[in-house]
Structure formats: C-alpha cells, structure tokens
Protein backbone atom coordinates (compact mmCIF):
# COMPACT_ATOMS: atom_id res chain seq x y z
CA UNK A 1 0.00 0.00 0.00
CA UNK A 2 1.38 3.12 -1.19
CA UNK A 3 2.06 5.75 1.56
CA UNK A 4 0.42 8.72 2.14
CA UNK A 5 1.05 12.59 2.52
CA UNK A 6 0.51 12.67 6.13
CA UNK A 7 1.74 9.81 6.72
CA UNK A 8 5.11 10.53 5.17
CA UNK A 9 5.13 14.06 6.84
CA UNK A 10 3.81 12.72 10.42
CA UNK A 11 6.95 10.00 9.70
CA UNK A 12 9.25 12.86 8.83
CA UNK A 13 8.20 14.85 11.97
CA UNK A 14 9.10 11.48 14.38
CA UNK A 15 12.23 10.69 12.78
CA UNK A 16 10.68 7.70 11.09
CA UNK A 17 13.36 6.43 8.70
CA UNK A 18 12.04 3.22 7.46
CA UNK A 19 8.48 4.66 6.29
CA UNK A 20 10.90 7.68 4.61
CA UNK A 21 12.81 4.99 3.11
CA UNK A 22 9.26 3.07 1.87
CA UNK A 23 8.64 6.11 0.40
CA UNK A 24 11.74 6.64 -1.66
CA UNK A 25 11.49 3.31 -2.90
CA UNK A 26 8.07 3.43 -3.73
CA UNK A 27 7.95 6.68 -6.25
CA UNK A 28 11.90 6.17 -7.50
CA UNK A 29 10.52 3.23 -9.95
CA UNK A 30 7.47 5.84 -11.24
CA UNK A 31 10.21 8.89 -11.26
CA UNK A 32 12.80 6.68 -13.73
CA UNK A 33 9.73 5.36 -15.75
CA UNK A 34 8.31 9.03 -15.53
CA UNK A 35 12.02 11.01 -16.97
CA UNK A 36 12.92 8.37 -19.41
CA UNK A 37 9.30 9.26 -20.78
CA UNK A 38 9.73 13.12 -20.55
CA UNK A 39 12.89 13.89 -20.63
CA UNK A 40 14.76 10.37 -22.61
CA UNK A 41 17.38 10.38 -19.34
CA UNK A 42 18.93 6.88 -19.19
CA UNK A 43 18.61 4.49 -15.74
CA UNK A 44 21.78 6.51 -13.90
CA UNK A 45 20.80 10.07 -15.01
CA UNK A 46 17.15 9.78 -13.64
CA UNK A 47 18.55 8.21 -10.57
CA UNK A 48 21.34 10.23 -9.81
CA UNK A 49 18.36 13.15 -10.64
CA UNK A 50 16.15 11.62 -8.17
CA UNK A 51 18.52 10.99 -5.06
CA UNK A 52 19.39 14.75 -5.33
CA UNK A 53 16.22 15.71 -5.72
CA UNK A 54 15.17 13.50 -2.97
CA UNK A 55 17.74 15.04 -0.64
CA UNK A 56 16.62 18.91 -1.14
CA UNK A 57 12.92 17.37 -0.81
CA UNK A 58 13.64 15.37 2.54
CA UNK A 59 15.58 18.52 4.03
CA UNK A 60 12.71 21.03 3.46
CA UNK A 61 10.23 18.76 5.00
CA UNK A 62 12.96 18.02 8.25
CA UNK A 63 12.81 22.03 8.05
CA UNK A 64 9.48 22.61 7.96
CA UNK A 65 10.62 24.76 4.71
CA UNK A 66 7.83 23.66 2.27
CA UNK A 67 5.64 25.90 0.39
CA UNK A 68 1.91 26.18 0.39
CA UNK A 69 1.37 23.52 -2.11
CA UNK A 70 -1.89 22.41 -3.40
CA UNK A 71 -0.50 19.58 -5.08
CA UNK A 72 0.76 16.50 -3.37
CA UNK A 73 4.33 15.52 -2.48
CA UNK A 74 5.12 13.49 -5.01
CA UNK A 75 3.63 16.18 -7.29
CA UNK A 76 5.82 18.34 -5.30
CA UNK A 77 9.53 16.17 -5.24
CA UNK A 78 8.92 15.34 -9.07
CA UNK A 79 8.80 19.55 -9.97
CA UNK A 80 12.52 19.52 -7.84
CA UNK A 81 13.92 17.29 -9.97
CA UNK A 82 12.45 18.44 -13.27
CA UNK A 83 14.23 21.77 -12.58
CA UNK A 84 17.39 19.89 -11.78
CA UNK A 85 16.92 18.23 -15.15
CA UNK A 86 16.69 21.80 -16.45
CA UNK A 87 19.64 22.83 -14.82
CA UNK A 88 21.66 19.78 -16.12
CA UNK A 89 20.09 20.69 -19.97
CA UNK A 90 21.14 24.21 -19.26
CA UNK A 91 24.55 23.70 -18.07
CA UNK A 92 25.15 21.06 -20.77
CA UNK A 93 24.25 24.27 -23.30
CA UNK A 94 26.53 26.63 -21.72
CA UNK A 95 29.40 23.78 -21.98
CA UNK A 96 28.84 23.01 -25.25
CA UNK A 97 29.17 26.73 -26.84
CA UNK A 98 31.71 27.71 -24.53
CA UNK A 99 34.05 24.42 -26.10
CA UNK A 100 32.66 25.93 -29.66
CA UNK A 101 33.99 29.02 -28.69
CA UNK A 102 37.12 27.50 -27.53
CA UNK A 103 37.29 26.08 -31.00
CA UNK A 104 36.91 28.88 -32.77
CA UNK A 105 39.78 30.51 -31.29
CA UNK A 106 42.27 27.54 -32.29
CA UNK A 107 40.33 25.76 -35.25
CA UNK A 108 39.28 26.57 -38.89
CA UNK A 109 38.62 30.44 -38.08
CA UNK A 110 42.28 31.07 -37.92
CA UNK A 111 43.72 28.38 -39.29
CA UNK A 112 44.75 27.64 -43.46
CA UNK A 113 43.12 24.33 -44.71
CA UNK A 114 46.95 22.64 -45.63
CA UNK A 115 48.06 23.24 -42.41
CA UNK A 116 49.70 19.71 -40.69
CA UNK A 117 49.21 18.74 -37.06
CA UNK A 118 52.67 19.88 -36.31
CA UNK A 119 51.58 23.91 -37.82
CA UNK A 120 48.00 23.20 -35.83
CA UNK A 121 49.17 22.11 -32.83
CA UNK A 122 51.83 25.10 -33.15
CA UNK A 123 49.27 27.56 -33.83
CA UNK A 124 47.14 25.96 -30.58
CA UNK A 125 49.79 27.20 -28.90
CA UNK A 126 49.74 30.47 -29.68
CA UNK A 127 46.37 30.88 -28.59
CA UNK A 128 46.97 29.16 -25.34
CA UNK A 129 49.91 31.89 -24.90
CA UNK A 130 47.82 35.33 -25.74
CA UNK A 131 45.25 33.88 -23.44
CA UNK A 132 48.00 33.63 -20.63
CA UNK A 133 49.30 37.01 -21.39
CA UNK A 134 46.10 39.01 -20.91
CA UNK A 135 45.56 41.63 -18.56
CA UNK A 136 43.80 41.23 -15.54
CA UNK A 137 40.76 40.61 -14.62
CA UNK A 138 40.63 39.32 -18.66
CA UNK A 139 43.13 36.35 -18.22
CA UNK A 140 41.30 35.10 -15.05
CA UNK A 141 37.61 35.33 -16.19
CA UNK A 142 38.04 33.41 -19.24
CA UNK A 143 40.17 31.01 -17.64
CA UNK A 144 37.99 30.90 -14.84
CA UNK A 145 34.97 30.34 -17.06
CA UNK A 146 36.19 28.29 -19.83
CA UNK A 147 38.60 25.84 -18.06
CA UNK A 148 37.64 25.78 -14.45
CA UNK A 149 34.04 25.72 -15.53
CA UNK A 150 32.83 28.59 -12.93
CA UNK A 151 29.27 29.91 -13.94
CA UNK A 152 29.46 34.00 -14.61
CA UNK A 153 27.18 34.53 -11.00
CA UNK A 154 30.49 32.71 -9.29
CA UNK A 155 32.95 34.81 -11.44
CA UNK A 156 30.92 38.05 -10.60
CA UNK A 157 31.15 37.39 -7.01
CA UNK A 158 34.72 36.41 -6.93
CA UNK A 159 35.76 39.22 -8.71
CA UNK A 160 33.18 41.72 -6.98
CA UNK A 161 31.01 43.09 -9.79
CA UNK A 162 27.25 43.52 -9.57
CA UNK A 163 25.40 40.43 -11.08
CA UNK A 164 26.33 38.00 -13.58
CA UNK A 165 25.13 40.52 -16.68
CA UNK A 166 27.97 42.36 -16.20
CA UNK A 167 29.94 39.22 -16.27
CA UNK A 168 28.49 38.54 -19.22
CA UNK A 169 28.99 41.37 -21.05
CA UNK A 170 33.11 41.97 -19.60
CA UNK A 171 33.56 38.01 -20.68
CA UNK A 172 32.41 39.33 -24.01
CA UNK A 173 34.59 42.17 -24.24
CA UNK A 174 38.00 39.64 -22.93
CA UNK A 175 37.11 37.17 -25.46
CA UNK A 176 37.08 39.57 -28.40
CA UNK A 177 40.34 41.07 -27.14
CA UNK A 178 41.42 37.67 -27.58
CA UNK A 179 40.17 36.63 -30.70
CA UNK A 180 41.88 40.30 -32.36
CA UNK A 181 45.71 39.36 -29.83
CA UNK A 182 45.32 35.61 -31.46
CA UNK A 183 43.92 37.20 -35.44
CA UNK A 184 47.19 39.71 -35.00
CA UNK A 185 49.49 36.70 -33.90
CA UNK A 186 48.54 34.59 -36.94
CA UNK A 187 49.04 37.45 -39.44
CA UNK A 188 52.69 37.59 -37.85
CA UNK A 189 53.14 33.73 -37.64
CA UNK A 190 55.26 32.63 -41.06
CA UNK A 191 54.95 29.34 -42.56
CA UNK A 192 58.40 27.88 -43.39
C-alpha cells in the first residue's frame, strides 16, 4: 500500500526512517519510468536526478521549509527534480558553446586548410599563450569560465562586480580582445 502525505510528513516529523525509506522506494521506480518518458534520461541520469532531488525534498520537509502547495508531495519532489533536469540541460548548453567558442579561437577560423598537425598544434599554442598574457581581470575570467568551468554569477562574485550581466557582457569584451591578440598573432606567424 502506497504511503500517504501525512503519513510521510507525520513519519518525517518522528524521525521515522524506514516509512521515509518506503517512500523513496516506492515513487523512484514511477520517477525513472516518468524522466525516461519526458525527458529520454537513461537508468543513472534519472537516478542520480532523483537521489538529489530526494535530498533537497527530505531537508525542506525536516525544516518545515515547504511551500503552500496544493498539489501533493510526489507532485511536489517530481517539480525539484524536473528543474534539476533543467539545470543539467542548461549547463550542458553553456558547456557546449563555450568548447565551440574555444574552438573557434584555435580551429578553422584562424587556421589555413593545408596546415599539418605539427603547424595546428603550433598555432594551438599560440592561442593558449595570448590567453596567458592578458591583462587582468581578462586572463582570469576566461580562464575561470572556460577551463575551471565557474558559472558568470560565481565569477561576478569572486571578482566583486554587480550580477552576472555584467559578467556577461566583460567576458564578451575579454574574449574579443582575444580573438583580435590571437587574429594579430597569426598574421605575424610565417609558414616555413
């Protein structure tokens, strides 16, 4: 029998593991049937989703940090994870351009079609090397973004600016002094 609202929060409320526990195992089954359905996530993703979720929904109801719901729980724990999901989707976005950006600085853009590995890798280099001799703040943001993988809210904290639109638009303005210190490089760089 499946368990109830109340009885899951009266369980919560007297430290009742092993009807938490029913419950988990209970909806996890209907959650990975439910996201492979809705969002195509594979066995681990949809249970790595759900644990997490799982976690933020036991600790608001150990809180008493829920909001007024009309819905039920399970209604409730399945909208948690759906915006992890969207999260994950999001983030997976953001990764993906910034690596197209990456390649754009190194790749095609800049680089003759009879080049060999040994000119590419060469001319990899230089791009690597007018990134690591940019000014400051420039140098850090886009390494900080790119290759440590730190959202622009984290870099606009660390580095003290407003929110991360501002971010946004100084990450702009680094990359395209970038892009022109690498374009200017190349012009210079001779082909023997």
């Amino acid at each position: 029998m499946a368990i109830s609202d109340q009885e899951l929060l009266e369980a919560v409320k007297t430290g009742n593991i092993k009807v938490v526990e029913r419950y988990y195992l209970d909806v996890h089954g209907e959650f990975i049937h439910w996201s492979y359905k809705q969002f195509a996530l594979d066995r681990e993703q949809a249970l790595d989703t759900f644990q997490e979720a799982f976690v933020i929904f036991y600790e608001k109801l150990c809180r008493g940090n829920m909001p007024d719901i009309k819905s039920s729980l399970k209604t409730y724990l399945f909208a948690i994870a759906k915006n992890l999901i969207y999260r994950r989707f999001q983030k997976t976005r953001i990764q993906q351009r910034n690596e197209q950006q990456i390649a754009y600085l190194t790749e095609e853009h800049f680089l003759p079609s009879f080049l060999e590995d040994e000119e590419q890798a060469q001319i990899k280099q230089i791009a690597l090397e007018a990134a690591q001799t940019m000014k400051e703040p420039c140098r850090s943001i886009l390494k900080w973004f790119y290759f440590d993988r730190l959202s622009l809210a984290d870099i606009a904290q660390k580095l003290g600016y407003k929110n991360d639109n501002v971010m946004k638009n100084k990450k702009a303005r680094c990359l395209q002094k970038l892009r022109k210190t690498v374009e200017k490089r190349l012009k210079n760089y001779s082909i023997d």
